[in-house]
C-alpha atoms as a PDB file:
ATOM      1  CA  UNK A   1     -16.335   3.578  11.201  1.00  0.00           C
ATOM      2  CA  UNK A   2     -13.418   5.032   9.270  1.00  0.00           C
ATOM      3  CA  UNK A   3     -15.209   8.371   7.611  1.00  0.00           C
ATOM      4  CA  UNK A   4     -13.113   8.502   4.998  1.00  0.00           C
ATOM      5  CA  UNK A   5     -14.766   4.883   3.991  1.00  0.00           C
ATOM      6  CA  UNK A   6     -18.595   5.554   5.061  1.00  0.00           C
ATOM      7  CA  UNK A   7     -19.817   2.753   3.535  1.00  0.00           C
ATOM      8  CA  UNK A   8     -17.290  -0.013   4.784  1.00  0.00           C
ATOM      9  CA  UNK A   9     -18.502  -2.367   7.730  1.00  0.00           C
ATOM     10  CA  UNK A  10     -17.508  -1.469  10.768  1.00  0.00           C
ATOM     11  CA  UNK A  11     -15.088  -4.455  12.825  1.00  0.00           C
ATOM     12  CA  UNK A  12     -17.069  -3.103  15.733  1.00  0.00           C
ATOM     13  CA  UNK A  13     -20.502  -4.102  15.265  1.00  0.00           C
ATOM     14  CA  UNK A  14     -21.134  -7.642  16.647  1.00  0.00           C
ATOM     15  CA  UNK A  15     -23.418  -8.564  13.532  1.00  0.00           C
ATOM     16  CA  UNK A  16     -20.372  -7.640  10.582  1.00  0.00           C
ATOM     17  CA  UNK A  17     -19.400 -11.155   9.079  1.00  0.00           C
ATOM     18  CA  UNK A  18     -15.835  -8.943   8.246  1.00  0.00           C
ATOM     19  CA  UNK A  19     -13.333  -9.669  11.541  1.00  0.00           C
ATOM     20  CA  UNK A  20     -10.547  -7.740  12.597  1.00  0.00           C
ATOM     21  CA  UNK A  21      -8.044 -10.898  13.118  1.00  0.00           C
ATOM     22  CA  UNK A  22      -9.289 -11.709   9.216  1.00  0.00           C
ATOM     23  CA  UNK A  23      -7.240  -9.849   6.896  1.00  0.00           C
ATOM     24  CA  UNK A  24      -9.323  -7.884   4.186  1.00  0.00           C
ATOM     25  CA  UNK A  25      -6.285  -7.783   1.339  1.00  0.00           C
ATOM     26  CA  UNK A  26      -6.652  -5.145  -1.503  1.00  0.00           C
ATOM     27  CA  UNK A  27      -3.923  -4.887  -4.188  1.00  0.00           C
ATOM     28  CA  UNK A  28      -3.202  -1.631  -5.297  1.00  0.00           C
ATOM     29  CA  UNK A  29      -0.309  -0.274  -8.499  1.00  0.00           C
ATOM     30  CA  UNK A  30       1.854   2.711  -7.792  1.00  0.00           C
ATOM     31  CA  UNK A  31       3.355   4.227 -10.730  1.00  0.00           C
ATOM     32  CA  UNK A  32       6.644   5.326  -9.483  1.00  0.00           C
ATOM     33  CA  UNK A  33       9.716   8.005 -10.878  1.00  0.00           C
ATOM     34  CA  UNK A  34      13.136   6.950 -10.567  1.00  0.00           C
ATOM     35  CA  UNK A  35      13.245   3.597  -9.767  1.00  0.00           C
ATOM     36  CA  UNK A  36      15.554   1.751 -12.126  1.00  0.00           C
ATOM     37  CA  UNK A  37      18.262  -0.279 -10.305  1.00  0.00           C
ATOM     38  CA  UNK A  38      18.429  -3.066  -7.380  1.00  0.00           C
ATOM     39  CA  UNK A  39      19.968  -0.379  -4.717  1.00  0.00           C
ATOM     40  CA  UNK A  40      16.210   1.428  -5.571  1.00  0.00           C
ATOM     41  CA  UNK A  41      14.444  -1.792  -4.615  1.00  0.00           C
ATOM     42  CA  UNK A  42      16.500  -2.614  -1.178  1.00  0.00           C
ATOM     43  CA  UNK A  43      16.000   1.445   0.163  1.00  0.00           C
ATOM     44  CA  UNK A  44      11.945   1.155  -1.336  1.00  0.00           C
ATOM     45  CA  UNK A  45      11.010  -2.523   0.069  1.00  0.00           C
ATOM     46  CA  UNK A  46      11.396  -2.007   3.482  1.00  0.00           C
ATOM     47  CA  UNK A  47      10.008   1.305   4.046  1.00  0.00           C
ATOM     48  CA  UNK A  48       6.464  -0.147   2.068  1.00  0.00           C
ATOM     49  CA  UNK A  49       7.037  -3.610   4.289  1.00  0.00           C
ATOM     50  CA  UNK A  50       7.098  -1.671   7.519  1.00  0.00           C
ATOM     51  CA  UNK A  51       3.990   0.104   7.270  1.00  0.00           C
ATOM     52  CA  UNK A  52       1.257  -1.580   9.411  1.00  0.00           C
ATOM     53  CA  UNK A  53      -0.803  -4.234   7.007  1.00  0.00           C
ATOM     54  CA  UNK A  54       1.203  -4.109   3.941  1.00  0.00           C
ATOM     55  CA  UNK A  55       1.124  -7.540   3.367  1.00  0.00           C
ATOM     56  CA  UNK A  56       3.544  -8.265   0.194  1.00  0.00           C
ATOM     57  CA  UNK A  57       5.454  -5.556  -2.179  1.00  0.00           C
ATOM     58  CA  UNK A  58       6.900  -6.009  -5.439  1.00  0.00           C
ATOM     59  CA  UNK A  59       8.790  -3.748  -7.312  1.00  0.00           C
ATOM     60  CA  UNK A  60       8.455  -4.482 -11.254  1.00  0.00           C
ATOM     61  CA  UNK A  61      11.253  -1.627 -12.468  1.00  0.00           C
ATOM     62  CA  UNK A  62      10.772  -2.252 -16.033  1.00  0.00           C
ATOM     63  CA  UNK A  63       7.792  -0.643 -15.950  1.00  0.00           C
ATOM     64  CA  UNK A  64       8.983   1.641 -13.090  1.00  0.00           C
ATOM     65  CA  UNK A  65       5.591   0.336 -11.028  1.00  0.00           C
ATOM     66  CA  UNK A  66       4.996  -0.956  -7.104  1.00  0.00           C
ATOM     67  CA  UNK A  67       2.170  -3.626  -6.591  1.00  0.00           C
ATOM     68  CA  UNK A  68       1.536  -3.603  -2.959  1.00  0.00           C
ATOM     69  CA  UNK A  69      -0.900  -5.776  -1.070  1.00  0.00           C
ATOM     70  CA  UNK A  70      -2.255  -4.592   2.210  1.00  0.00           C
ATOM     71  CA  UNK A  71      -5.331  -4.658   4.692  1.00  0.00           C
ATOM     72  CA  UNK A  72      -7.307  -1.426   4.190  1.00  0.00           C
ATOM     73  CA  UNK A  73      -8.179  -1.519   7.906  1.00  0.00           C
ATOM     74  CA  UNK A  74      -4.749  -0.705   9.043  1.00  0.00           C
ATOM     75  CA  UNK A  75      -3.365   1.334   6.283  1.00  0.00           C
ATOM     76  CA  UNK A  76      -4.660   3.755   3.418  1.00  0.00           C
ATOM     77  CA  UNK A  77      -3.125   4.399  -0.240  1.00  0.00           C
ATOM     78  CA  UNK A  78      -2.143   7.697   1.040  1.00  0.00           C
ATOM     79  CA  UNK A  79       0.123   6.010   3.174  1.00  0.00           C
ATOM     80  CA  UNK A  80       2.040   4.044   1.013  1.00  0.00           C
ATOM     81  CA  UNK A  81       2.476   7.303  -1.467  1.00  0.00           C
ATOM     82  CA  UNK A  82       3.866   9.426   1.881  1.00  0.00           C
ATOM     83  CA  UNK A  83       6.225   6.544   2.310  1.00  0.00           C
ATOM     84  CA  UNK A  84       7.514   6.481  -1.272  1.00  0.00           C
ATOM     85  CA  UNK A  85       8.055  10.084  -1.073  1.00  0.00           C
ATOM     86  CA  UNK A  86      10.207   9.771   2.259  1.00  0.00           C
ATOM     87  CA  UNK A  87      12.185   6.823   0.305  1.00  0.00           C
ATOM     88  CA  UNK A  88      13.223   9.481  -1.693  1.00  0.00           C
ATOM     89  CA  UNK A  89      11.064   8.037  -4.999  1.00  0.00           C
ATOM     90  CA  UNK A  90       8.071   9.689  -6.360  1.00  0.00           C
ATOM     91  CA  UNK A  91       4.499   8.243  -7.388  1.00  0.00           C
ATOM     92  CA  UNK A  92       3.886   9.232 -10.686  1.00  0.00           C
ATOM     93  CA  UNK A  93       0.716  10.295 -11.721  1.00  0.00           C
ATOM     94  CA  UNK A  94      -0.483   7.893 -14.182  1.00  0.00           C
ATOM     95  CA  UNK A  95       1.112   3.942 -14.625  1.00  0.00           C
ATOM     96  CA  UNK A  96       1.465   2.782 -18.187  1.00  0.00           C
END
């Protein structure tokens, strides 16, 4: 059990319905800084792509916003804002 999620199943017991080789997808928005040109997406879509159970990114930069799809077992939203940060973009703290 992952304590920061107490009240998720855990893959482990035999008696969860939730498997690990079943991906659990959430979708989550990141209001971004910065981002308003094609070179932004190419240096931010890989580094969100590489991170273990990101399963799709999109970069909307009208609205200066990434929509990133990813299994919650292998990766946290604290992850994805770390790697925007080491992109050299930053999450902004509230999306419009």
């Amino acid at each position: 059990m992952d304590p920061a999620r107490p009240t998720d199943p855990d893959p482990a017991d035999p008696f969860t319905t939730e498997r690990p080789d079943h991906p659990i997808l959430e979708t989550i928005e990141i209001a971004t800084e910065g981002e308003d040109c094609d070179e932004c997406v190419r240096k931010l879509l890989p580094v969100l792509t590489n991170i273990p159970g990101v399963q799709d990114v999109k970069v909307d930069l009208p609205d200066e916003r990434v929509i990133v799809r990813f299994d919650p077992r292998k990766t946290h939203a604290p992850d994805l804002h770390d790697a925007i940060l080491k992109s050299g973009y930053k999450p902004a703290p509230i999306a419009d």
